[in-house]
PDB file of N, CA and C in Angstrom:
ATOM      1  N   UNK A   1       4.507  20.361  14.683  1.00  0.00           N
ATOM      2  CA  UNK A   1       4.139  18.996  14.942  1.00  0.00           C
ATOM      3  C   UNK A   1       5.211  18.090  14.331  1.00  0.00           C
ATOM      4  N   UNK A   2       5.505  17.296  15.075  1.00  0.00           N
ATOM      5  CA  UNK A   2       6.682  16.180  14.389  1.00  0.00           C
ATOM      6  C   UNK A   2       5.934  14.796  14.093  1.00  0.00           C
ATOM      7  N   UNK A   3       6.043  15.017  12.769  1.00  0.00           N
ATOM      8  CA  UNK A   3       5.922  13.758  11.809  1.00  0.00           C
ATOM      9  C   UNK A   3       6.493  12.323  11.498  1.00  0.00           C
ATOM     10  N   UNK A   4       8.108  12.734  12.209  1.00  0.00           N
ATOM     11  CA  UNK A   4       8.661  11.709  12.301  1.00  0.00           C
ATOM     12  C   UNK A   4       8.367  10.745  13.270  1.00  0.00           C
ATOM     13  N   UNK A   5       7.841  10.391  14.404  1.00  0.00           N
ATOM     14  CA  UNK A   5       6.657   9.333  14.595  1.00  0.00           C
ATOM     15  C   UNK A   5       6.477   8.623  14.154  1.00  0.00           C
ATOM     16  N   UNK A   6       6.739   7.058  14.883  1.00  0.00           N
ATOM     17  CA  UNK A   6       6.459   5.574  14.250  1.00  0.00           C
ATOM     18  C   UNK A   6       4.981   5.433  14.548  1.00  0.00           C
ATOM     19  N   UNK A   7       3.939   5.084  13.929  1.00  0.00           N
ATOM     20  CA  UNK A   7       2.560   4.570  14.568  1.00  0.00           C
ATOM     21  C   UNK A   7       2.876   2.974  14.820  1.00  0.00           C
ATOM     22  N   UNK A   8       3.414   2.383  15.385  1.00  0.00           N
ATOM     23  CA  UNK A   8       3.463   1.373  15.502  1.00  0.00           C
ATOM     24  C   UNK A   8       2.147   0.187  15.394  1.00  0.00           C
ATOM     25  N   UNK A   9       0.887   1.509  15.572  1.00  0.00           N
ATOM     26  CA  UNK A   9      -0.276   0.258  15.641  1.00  0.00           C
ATOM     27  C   UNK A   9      -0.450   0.298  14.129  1.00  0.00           C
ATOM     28  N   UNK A  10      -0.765   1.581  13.302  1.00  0.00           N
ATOM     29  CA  UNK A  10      -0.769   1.704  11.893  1.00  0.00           C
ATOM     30  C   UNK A  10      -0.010   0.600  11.505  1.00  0.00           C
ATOM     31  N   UNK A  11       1.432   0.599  11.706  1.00  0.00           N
ATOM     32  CA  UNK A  11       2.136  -0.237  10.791  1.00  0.00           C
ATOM     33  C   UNK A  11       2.262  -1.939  11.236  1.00  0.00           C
ATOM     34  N   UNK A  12       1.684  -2.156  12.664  1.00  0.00           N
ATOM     35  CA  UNK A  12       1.150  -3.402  12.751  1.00  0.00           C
ATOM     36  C   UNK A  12      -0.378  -3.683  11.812  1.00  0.00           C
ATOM     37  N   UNK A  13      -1.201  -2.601  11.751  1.00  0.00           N
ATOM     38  CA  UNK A  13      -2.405  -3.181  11.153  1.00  0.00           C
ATOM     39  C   UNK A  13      -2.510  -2.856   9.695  1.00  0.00           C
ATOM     40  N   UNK A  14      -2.100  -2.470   8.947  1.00  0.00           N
ATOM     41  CA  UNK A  14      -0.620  -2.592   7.822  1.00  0.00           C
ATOM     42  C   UNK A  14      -0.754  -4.117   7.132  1.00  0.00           C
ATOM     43  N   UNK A  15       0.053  -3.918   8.013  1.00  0.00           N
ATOM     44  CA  UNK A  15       0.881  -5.779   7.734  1.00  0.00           C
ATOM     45  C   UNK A  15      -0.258  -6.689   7.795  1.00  0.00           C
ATOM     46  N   UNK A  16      -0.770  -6.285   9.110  1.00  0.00           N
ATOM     47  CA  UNK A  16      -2.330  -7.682   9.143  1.00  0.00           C
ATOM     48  C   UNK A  16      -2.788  -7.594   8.039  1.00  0.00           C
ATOM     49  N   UNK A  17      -3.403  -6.269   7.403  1.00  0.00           N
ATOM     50  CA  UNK A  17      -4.373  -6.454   6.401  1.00  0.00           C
ATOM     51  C   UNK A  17      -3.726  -6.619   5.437  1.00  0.00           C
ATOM     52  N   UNK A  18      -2.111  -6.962   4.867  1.00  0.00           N
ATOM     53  CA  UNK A  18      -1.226  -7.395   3.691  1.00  0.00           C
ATOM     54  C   UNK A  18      -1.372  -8.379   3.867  1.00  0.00           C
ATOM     55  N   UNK A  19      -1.631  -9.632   5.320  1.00  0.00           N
ATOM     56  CA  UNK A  19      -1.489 -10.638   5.380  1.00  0.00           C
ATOM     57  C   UNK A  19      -3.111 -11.358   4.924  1.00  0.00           C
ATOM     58  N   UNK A  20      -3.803 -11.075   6.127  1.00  0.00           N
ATOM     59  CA  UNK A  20      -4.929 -11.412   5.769  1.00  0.00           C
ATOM     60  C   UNK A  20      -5.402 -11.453   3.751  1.00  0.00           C
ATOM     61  N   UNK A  21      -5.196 -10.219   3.354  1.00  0.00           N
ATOM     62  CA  UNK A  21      -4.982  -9.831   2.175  1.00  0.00           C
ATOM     63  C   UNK A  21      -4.786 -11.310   1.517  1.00  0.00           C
ATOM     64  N   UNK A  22      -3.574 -11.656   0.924  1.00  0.00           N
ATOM     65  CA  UNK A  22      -2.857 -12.778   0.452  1.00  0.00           C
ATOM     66  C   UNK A  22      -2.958 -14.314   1.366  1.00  0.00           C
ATOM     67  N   UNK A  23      -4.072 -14.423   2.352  1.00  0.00           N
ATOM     68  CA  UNK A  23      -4.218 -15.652   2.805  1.00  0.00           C
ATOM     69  C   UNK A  23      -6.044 -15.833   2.149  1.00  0.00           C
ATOM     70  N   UNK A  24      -6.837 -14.549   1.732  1.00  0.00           N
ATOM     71  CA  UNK A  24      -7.303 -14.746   1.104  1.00  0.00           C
ATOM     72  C   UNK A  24      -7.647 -14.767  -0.454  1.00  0.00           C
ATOM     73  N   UNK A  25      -6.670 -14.053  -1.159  1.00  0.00           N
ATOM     74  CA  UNK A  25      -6.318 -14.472  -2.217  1.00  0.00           C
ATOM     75  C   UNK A  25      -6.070 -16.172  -2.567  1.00  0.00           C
ATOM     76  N   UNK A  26      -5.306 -16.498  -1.662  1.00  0.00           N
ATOM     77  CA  UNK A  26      -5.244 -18.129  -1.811  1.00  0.00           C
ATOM     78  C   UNK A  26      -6.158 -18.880  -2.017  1.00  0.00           C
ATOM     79  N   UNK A  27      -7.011 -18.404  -0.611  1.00  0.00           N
ATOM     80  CA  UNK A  27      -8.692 -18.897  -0.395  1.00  0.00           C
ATOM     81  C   UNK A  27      -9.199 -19.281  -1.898  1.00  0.00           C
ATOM     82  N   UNK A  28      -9.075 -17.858  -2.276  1.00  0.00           N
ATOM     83  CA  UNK A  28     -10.319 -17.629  -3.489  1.00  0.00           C
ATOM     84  C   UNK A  28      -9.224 -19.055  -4.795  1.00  0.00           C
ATOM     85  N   UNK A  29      -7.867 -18.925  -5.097  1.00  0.00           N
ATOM     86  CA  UNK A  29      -7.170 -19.846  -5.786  1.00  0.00           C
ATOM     87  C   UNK A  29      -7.406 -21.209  -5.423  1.00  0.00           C
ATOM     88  N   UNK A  30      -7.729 -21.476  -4.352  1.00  0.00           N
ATOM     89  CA  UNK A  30      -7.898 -22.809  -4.173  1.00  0.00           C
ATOM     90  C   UNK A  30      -9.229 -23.191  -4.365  1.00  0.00           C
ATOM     91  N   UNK A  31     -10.303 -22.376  -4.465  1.00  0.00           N
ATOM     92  CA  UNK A  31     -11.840 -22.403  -4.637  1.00  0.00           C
ATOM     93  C   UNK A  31     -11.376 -22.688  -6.278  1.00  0.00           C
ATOM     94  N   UNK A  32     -11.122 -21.456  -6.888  1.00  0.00           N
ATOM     95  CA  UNK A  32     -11.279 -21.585  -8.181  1.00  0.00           C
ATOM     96  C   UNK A  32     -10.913 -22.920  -8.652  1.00  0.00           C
ATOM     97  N   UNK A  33      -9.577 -23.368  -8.282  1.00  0.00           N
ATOM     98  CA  UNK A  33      -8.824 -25.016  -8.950  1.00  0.00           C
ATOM     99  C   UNK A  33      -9.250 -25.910  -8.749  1.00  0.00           C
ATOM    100  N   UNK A  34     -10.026 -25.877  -7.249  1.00  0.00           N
ATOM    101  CA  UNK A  34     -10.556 -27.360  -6.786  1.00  0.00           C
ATOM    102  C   UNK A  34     -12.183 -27.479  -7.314  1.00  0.00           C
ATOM    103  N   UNK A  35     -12.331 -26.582  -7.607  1.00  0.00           N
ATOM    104  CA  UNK A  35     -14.110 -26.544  -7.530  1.00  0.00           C
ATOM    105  C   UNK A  35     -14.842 -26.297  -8.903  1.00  0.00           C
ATOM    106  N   UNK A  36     -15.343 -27.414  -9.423  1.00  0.00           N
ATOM    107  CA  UNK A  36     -15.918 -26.862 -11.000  1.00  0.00           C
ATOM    108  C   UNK A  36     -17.134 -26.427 -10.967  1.00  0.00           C
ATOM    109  N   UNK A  37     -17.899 -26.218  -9.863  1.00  0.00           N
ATOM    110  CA  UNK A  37     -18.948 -25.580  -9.968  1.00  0.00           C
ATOM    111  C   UNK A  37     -19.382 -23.928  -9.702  1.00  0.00           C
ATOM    112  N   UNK A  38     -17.770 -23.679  -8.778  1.00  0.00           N
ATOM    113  CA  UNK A  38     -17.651 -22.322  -8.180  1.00  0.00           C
ATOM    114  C   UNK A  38     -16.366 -21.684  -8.603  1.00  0.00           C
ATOM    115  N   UNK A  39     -16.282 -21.815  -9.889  1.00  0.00           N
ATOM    116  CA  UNK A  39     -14.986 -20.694 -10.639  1.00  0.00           C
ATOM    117  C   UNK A  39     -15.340 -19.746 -10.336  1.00  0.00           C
ATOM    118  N   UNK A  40     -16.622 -18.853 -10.680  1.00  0.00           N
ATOM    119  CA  UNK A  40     -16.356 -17.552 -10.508  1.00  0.00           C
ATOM    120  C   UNK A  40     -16.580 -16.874  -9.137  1.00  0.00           C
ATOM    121  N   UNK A  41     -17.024 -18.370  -8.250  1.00  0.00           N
ATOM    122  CA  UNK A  41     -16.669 -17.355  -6.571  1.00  0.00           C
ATOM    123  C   UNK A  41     -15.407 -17.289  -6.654  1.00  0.00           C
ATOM    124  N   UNK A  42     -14.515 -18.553  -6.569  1.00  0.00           N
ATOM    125  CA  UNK A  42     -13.164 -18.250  -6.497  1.00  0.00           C
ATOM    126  C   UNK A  42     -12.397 -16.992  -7.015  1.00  0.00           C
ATOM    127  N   UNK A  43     -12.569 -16.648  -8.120  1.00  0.00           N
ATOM    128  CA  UNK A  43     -12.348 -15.088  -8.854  1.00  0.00           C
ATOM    129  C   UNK A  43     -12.732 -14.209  -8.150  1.00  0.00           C
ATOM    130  N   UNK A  44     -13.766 -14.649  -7.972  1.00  0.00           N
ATOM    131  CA  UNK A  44     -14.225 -12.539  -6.521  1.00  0.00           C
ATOM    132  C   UNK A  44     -13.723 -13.014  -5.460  1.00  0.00           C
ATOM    133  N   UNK A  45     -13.523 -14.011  -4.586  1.00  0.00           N
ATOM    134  CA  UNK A  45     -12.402 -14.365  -3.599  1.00  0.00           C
ATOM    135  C   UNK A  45     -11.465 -14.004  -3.948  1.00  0.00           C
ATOM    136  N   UNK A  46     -10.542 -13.787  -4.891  1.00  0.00           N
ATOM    137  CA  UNK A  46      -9.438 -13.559  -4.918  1.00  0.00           C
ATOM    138  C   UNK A  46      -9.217 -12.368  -5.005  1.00  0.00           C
ATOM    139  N   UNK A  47     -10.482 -11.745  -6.396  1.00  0.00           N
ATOM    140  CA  UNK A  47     -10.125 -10.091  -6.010  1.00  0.00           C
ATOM    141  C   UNK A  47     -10.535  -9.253  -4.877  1.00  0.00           C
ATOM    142  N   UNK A  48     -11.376  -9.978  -3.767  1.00  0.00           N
ATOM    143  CA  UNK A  48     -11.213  -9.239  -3.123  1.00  0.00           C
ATOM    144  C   UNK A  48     -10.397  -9.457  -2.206  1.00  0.00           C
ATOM    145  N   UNK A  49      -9.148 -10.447  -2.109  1.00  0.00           N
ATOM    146  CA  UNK A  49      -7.960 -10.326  -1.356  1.00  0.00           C
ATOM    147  C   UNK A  49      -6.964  -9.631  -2.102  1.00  0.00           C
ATOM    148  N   UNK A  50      -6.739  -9.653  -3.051  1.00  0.00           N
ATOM    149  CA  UNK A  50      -6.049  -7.966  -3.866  1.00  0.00           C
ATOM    150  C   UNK A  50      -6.463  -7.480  -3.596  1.00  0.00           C
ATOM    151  N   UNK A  51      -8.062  -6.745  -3.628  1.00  0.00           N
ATOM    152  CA  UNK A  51      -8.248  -5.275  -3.183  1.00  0.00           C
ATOM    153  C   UNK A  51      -7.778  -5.091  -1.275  1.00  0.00           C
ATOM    154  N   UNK A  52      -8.167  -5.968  -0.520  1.00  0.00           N
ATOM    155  CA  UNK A  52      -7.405  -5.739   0.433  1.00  0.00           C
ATOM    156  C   UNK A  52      -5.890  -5.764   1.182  1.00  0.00           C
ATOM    157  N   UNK A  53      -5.577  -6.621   0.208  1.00  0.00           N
ATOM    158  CA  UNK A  53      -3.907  -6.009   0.703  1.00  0.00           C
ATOM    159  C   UNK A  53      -3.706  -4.674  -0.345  1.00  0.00           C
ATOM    160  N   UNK A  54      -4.053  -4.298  -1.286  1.00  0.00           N
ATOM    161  CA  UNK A  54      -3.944  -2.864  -1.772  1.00  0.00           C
ATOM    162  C   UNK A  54      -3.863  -1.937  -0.745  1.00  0.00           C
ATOM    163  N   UNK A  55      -5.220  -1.971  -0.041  1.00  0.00           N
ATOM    164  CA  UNK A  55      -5.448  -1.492   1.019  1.00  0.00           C
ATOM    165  C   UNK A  55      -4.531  -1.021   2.233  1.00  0.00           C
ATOM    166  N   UNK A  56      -3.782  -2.224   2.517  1.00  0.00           N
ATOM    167  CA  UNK A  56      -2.433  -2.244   3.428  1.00  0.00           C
ATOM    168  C   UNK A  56      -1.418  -1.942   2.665  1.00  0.00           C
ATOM    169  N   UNK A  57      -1.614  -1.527   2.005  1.00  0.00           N
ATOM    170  CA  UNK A  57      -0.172  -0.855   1.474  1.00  0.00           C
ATOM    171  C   UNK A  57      -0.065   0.828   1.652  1.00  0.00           C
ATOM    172  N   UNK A  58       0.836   0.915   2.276  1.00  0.00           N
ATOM    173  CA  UNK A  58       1.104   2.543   2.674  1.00  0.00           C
ATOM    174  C   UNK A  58       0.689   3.707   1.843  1.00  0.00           C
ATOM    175  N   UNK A  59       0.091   4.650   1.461  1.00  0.00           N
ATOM    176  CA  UNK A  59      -0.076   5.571   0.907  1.00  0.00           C
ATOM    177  C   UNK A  59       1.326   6.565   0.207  1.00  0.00           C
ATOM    178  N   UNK A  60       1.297   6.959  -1.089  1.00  0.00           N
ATOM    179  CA  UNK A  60       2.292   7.666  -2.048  1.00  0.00           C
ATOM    180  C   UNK A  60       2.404   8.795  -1.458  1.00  0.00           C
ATOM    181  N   UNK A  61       1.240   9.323  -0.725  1.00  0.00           N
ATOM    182  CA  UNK A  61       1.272  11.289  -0.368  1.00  0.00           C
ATOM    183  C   UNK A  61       2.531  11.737   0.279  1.00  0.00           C
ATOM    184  N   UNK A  62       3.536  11.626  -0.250  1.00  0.00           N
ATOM    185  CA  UNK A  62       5.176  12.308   0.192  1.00  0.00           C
ATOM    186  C   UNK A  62       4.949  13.894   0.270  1.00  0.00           C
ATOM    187  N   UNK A  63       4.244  14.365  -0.229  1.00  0.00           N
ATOM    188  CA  UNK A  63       4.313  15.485  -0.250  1.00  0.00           C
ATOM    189  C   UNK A  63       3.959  16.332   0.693  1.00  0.00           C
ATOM    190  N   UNK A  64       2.722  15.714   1.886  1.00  0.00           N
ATOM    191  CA  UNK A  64       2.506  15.979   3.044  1.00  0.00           C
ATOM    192  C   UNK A  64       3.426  15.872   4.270  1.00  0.00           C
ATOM    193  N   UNK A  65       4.466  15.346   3.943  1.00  0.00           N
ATOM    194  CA  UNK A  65       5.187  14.541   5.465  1.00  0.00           C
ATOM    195  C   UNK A  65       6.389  16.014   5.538  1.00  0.00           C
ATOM    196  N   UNK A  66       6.894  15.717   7.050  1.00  0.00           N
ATOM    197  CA  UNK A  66       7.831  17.002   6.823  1.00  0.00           C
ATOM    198  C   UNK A  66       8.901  17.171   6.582  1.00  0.00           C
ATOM    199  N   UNK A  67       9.636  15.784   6.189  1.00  0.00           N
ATOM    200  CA  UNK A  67      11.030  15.863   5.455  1.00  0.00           C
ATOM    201  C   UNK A  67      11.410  16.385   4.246  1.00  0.00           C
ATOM    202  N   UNK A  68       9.533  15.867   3.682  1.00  0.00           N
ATOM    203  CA  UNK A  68       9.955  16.703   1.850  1.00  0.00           C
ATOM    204  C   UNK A  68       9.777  18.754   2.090  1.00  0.00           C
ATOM    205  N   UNK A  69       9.249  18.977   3.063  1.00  0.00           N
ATOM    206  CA  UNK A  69       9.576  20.270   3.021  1.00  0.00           C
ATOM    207  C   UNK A  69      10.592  20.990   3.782  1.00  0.00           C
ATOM    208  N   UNK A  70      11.083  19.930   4.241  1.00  0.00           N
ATOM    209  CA  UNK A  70      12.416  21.020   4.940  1.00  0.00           C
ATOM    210  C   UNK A  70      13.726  20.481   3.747  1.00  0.00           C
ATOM    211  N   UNK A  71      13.611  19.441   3.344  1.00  0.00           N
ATOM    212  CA  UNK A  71      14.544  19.386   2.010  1.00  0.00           C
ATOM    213  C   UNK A  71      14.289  20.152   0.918  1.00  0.00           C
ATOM    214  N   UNK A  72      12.863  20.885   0.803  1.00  0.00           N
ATOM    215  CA  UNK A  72      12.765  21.276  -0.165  1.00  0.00           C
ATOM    216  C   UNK A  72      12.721  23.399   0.293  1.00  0.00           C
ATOM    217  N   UNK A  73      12.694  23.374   1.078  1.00  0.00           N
ATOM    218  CA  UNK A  73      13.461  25.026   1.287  1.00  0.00           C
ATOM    219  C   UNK A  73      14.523  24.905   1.843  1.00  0.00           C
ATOM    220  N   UNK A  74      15.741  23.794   1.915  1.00  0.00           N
ATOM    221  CA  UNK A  74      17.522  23.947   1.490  1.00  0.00           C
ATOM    222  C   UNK A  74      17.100  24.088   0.308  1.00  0.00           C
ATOM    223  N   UNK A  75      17.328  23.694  -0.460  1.00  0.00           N
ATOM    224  CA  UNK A  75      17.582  23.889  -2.116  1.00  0.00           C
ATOM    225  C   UNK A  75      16.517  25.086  -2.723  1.00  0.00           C
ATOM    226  N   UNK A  76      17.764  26.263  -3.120  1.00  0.00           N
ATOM    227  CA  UNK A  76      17.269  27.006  -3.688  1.00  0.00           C
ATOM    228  C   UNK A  76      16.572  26.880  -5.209  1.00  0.00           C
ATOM    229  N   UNK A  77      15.764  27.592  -5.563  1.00  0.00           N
ATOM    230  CA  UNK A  77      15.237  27.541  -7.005  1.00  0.00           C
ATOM    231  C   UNK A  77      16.124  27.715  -8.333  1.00  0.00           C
ATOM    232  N   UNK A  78      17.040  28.453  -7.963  1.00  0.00           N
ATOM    233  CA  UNK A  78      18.000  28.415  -9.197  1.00  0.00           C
ATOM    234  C   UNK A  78      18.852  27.331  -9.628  1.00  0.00           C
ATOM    235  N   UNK A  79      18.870  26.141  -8.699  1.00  0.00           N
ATOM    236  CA  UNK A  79      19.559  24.950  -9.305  1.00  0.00           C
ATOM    237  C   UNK A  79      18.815  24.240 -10.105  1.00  0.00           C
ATOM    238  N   UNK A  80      17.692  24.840 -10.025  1.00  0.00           N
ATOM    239  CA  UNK A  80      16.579  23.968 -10.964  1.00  0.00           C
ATOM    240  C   UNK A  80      16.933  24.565 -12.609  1.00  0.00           C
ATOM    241  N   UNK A  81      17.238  25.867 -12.842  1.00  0.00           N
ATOM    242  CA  UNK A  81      17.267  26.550 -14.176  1.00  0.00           C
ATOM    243  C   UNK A  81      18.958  25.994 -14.571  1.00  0.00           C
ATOM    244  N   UNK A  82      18.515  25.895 -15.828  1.00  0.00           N
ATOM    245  CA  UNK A  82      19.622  25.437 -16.854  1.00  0.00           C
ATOM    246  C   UNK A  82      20.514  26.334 -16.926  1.00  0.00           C
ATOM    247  N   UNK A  83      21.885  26.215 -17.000  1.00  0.00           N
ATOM    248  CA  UNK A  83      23.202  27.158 -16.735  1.00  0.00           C
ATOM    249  C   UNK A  83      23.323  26.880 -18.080  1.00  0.00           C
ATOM    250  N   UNK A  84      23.966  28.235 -18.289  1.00  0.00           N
ATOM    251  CA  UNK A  84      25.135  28.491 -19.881  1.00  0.00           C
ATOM    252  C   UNK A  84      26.357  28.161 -19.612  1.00  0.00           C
TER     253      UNK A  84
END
């Protein structure tokens, strides 16, 4: 199976939810500053536009994809051990 494959919709809906993400973060900043009765909505508005652009942010798992394993049977194991 080839991995190398753009999802183009993945990495459009990606971005939306980075965007959306940080247009509600704002939301919740502008609640909090303007509003003295609703500080602490503004605060869960905001974290939950951090937790959703978190969300849109690509996943670390390198270790699944198939470049790290065909780079990683070129290189033999003995360059890893310390030479005299």
């Amino acid at each position: 199976m080839d991995n190398n494959k753009v999802n183009y919709a993945e990495v459009i809906a990606r971005l939306m939810m980075i965007l959306v993400g940080f247009i509600i973060v704002m939301l919740g900043f502008i609640t909090f500053i303007h509003s003295g009765e609703h500080r602490t909505l503004g605060v869960l508005i905001s974290f939950g536009g951090v937790a959703a652009m978190f969300m849109g942010v690509p996943d670390n798992d390198w270790t699944n994809t198939r470049t790290f394993w065909v780079a990683h049977k070129k290189q033999s194991w003995t360059t890893w051990e310390a030479k005299d």
